[in-house]
C-alpha atoms as a PDB file:
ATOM      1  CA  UNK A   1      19.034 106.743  74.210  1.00  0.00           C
ATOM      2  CA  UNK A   2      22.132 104.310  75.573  1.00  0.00           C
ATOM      3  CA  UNK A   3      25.185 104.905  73.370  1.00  0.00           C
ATOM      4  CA  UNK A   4      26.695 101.472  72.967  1.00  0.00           C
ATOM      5  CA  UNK A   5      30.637 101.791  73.380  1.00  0.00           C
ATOM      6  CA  UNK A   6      32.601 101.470  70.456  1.00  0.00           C
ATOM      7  CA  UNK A   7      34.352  98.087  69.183  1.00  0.00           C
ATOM      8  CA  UNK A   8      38.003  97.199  69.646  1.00  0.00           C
ATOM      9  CA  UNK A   9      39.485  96.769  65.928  1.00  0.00           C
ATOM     10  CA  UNK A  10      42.483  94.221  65.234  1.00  0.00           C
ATOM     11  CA  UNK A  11      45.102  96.810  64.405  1.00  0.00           C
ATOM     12  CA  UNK A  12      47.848  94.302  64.021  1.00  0.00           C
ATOM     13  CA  UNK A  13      50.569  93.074  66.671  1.00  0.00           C
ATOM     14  CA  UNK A  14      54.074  92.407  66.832  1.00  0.00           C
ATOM     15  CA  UNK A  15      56.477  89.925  68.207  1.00  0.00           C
ATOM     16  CA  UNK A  16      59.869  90.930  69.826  1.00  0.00           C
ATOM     17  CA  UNK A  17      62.057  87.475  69.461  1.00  0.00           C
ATOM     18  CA  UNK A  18      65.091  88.563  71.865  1.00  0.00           C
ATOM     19  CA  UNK A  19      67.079  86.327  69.570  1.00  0.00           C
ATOM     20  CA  UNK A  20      69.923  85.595  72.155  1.00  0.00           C
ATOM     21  CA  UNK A  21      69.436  82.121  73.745  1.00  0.00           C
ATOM     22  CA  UNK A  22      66.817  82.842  76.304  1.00  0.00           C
ATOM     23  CA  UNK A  23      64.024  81.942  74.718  1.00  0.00           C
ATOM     24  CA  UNK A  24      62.270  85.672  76.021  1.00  0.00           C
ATOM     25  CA  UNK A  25      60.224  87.350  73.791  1.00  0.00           C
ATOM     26  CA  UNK A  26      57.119  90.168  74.262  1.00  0.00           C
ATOM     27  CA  UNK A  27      54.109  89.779  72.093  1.00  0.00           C
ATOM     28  CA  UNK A  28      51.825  93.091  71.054  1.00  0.00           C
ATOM     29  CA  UNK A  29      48.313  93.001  70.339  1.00  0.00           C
ATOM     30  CA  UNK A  30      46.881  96.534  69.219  1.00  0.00           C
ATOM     31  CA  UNK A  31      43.320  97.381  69.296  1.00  0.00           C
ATOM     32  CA  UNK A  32      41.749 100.217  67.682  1.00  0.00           C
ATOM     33  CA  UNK A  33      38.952 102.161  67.951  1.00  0.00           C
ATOM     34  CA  UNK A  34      37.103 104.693  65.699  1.00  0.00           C
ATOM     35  CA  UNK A  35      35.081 106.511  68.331  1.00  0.00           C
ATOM     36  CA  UNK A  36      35.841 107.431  71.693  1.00  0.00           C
ATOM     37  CA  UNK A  37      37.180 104.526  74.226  1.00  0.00           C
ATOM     38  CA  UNK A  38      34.923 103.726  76.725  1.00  0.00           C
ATOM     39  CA  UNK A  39      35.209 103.945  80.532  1.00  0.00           C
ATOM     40  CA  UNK A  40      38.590 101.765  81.021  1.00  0.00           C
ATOM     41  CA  UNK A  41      37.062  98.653  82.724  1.00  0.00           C
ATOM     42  CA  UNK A  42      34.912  98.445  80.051  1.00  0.00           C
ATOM     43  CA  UNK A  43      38.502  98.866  77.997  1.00  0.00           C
ATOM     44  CA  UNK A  44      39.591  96.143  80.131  1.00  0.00           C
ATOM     45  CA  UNK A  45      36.534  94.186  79.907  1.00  0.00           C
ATOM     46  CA  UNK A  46      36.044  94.340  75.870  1.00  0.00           C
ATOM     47  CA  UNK A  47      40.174  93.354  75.872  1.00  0.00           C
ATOM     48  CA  UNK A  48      39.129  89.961  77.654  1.00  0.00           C
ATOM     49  CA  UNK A  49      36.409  89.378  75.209  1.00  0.00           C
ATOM     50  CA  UNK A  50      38.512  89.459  72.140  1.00  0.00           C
ATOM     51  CA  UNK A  51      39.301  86.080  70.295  1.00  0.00           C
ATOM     52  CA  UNK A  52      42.849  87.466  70.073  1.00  0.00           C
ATOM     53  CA  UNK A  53      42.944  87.256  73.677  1.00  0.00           C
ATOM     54  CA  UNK A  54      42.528  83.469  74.134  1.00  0.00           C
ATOM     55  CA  UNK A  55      46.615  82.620  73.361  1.00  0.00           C
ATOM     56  CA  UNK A  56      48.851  80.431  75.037  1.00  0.00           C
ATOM     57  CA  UNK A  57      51.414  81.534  74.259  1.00  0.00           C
ATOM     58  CA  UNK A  58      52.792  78.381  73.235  1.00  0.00           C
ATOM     59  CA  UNK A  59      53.151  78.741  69.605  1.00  0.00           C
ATOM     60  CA  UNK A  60      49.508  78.247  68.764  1.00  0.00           C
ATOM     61  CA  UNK A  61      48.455  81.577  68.798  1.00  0.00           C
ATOM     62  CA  UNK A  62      45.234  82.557  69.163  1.00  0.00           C
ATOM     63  CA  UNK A  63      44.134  79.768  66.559  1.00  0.00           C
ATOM     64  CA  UNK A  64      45.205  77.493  69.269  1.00  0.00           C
ATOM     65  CA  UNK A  65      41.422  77.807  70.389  1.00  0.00           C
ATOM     66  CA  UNK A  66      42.064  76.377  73.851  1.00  0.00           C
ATOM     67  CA  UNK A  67      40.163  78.336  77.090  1.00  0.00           C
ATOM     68  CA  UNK A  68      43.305  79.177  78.550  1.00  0.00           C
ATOM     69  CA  UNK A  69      45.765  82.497  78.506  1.00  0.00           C
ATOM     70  CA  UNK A  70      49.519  82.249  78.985  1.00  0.00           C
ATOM     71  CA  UNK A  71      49.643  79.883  82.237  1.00  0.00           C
ATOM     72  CA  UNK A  72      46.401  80.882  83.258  1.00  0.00           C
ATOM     73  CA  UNK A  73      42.556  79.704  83.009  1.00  0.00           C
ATOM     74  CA  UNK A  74      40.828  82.102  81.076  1.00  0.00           C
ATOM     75  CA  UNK A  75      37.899  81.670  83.336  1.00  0.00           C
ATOM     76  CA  UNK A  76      40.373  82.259  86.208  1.00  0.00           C
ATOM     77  CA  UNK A  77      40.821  86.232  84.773  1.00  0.00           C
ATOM     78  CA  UNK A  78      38.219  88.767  84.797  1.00  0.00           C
ATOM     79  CA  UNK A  79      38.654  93.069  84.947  1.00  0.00           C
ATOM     80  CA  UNK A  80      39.258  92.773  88.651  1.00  0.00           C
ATOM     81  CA  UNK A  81      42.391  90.784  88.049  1.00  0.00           C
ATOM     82  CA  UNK A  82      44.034  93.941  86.740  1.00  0.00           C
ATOM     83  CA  UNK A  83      46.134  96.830  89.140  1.00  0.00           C
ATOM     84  CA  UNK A  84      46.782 100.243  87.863  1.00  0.00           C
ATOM     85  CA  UNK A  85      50.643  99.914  87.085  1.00  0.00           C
ATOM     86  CA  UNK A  86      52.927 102.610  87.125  1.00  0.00           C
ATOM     87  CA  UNK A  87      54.804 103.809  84.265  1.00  0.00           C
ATOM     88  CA  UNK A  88      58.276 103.905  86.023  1.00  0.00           C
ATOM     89  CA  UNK A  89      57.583 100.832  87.536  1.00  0.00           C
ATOM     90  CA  UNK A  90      56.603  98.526  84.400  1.00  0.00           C
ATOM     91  CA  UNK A  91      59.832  99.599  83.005  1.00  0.00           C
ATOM     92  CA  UNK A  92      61.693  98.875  85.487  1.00  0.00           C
ATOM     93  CA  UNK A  93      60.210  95.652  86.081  1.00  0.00           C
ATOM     94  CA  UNK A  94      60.275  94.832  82.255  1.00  0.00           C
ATOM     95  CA  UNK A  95      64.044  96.324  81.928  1.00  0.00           C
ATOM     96  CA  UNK A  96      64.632  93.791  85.007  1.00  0.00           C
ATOM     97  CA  UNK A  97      63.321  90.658  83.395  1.00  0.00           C
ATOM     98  CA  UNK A  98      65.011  91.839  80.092  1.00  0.00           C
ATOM     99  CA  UNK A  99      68.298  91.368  81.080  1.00  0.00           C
ATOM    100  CA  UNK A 100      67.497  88.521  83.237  1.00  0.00           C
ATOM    101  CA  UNK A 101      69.341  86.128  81.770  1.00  0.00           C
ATOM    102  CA  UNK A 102      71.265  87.371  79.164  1.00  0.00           C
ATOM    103  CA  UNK A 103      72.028  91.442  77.641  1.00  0.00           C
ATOM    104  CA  UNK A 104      69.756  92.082  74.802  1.00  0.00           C
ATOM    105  CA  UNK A 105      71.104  92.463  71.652  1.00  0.00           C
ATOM    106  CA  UNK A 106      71.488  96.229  70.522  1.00  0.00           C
ATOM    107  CA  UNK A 107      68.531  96.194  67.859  1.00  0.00           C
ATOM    108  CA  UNK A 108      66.491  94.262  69.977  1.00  0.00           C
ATOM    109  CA  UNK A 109      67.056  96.456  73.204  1.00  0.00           C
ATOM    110  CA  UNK A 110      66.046  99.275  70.655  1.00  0.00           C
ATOM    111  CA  UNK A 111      62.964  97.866  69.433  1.00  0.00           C
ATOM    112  CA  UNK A 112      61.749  97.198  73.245  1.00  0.00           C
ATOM    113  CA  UNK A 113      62.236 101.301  73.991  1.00  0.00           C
ATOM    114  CA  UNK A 114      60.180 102.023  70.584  1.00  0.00           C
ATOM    115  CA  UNK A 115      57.896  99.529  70.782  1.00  0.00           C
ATOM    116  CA  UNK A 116      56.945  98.927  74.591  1.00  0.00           C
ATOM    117  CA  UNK A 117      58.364 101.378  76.493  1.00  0.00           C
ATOM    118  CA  UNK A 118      57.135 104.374  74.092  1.00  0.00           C
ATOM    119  CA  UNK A 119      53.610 102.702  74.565  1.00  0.00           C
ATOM    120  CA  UNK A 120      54.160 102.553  78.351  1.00  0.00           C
ATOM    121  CA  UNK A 121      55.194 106.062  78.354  1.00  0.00           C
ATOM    122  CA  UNK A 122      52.358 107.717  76.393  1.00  0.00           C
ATOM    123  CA  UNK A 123      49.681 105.466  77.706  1.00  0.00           C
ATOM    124  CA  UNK A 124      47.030 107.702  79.593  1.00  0.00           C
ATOM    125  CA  UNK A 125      45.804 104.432  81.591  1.00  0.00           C
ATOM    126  CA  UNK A 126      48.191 101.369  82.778  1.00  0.00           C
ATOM    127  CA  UNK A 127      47.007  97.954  83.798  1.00  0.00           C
ATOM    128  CA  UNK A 128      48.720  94.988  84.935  1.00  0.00           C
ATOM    129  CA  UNK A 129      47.848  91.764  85.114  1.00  0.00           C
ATOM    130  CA  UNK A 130      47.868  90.461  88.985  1.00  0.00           C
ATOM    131  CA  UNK A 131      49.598  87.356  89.252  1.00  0.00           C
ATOM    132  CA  UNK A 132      47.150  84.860  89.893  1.00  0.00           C
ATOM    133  CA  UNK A 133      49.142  81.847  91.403  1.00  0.00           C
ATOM    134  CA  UNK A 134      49.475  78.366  90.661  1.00  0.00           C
ATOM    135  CA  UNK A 135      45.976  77.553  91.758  1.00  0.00           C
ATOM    136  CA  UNK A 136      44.818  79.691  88.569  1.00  0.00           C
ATOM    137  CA  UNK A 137      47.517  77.362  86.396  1.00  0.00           C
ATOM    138  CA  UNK A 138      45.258  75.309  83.441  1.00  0.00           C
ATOM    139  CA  UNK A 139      46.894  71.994  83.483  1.00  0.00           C
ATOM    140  CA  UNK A 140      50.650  72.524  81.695  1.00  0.00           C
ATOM    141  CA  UNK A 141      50.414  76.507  82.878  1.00  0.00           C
ATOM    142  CA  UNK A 142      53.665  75.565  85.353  1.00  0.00           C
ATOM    143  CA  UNK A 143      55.422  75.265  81.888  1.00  0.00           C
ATOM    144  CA  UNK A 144      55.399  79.157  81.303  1.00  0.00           C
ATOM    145  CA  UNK A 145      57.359  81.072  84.176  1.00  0.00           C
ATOM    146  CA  UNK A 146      55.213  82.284  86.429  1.00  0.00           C
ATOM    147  CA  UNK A 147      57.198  85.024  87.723  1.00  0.00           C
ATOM    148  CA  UNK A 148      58.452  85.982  84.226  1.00  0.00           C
ATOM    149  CA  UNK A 149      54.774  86.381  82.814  1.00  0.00           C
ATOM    150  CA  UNK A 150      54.013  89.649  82.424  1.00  0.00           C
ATOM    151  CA  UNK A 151      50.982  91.329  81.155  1.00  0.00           C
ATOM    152  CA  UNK A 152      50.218  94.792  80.566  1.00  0.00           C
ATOM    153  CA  UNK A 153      47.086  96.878  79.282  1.00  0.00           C
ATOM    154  CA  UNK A 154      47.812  99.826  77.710  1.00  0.00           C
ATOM    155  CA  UNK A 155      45.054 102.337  77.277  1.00  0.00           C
ATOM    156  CA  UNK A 156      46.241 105.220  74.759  1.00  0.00           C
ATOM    157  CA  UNK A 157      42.844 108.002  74.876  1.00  0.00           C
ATOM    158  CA  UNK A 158      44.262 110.695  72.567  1.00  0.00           C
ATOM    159  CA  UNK A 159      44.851 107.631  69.834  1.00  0.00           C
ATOM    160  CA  UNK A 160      42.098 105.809  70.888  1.00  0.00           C
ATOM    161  CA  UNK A 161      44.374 102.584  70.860  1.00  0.00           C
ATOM    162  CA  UNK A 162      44.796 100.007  73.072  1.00  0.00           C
ATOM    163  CA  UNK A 163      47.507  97.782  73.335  1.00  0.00           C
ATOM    164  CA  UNK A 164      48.212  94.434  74.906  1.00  0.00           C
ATOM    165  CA  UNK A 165      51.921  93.969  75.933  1.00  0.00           C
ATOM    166  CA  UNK A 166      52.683  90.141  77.337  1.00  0.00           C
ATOM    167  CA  UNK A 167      56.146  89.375  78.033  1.00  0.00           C
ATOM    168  CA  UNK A 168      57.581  85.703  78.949  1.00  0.00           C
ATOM    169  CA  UNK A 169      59.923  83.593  78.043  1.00  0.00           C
ATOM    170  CA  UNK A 170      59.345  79.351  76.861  1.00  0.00           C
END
């Protein structure tokens, strides 16, 4: 008898507004699950499925419908166009493109540390979205930042959560 993997549930989501002129922000989708996670491309895989995961990230939410994600075709991403990231790393990089443009504001700088890099920290797996290039654009994609769209999958077994950390700015 095949056990069929468990669903991801909507467990909710957050927005970080940096809320000091730079238009930056990092979205959080969290996924649930009431039985074990399975194998994490199939983490990866059920993540891409999701209706929640079709968002442009241009105000529209996921209602917005359209086949596209961030700047990207959603066609143009499948599991293989995640990297195992590095815990270090992603905060680094994220700390990086935090303070690209302007400090963060002292509650916002706090929520990032509980809310992202906590759930970077205690993930068990780390994915990152490859960058894809321009060729992977959907027709206004060049209007998000390419190089300050980031996208992380964050695999939490003990919890059996997953969460989906994207951080740009408009």
């Amino acid at each position: 008898m095949t056990r069929t993997p468990p669903v991801l549930d909507d467990q909710g989501g957050q927005l970080i507004n940096f809320a000091n002129s730079t238009f930056q922000w990092i979205n959080i989708k969290l996924f649930g699950s009431a039985g074990e996670l399975p194998a994490d491309r199939d983490v990866l895989a059920r993540v891409l499925a999701d209706p929640r995961y079709r968002d442009s990230y241009a105000g529209g939410g996921e209602a917005d419908a359209a086949p596209i994600h961030g700047p990207f075709r959603l066609d143009a991403i499948t599991v293989d166009s995640f990297e195992p990231a590095d815990a270090a790393t992603e905060i680094a990089t994220l700390g990086e493109w935090a303070q690209r443009y302007a400090p963060l504001p002292e509650a916002v700088a706090e929520q990032v540390e509980t809310e992202v890099y906590q759930r970077i920290r205690a993930a068990t797996a780390r994915y990152r979205l490859r960058n894809l290039g321009e060729d992977q654009f959907h027709e206004w994609g060049f209007a998000i930042d390419n190089n300050g769209f980031h996208e992380l999958v964050l695999i939490d077994r003990p919890c059996r959560s997953v969460a989906l950390v994207v951080a740009s700015d408009d």
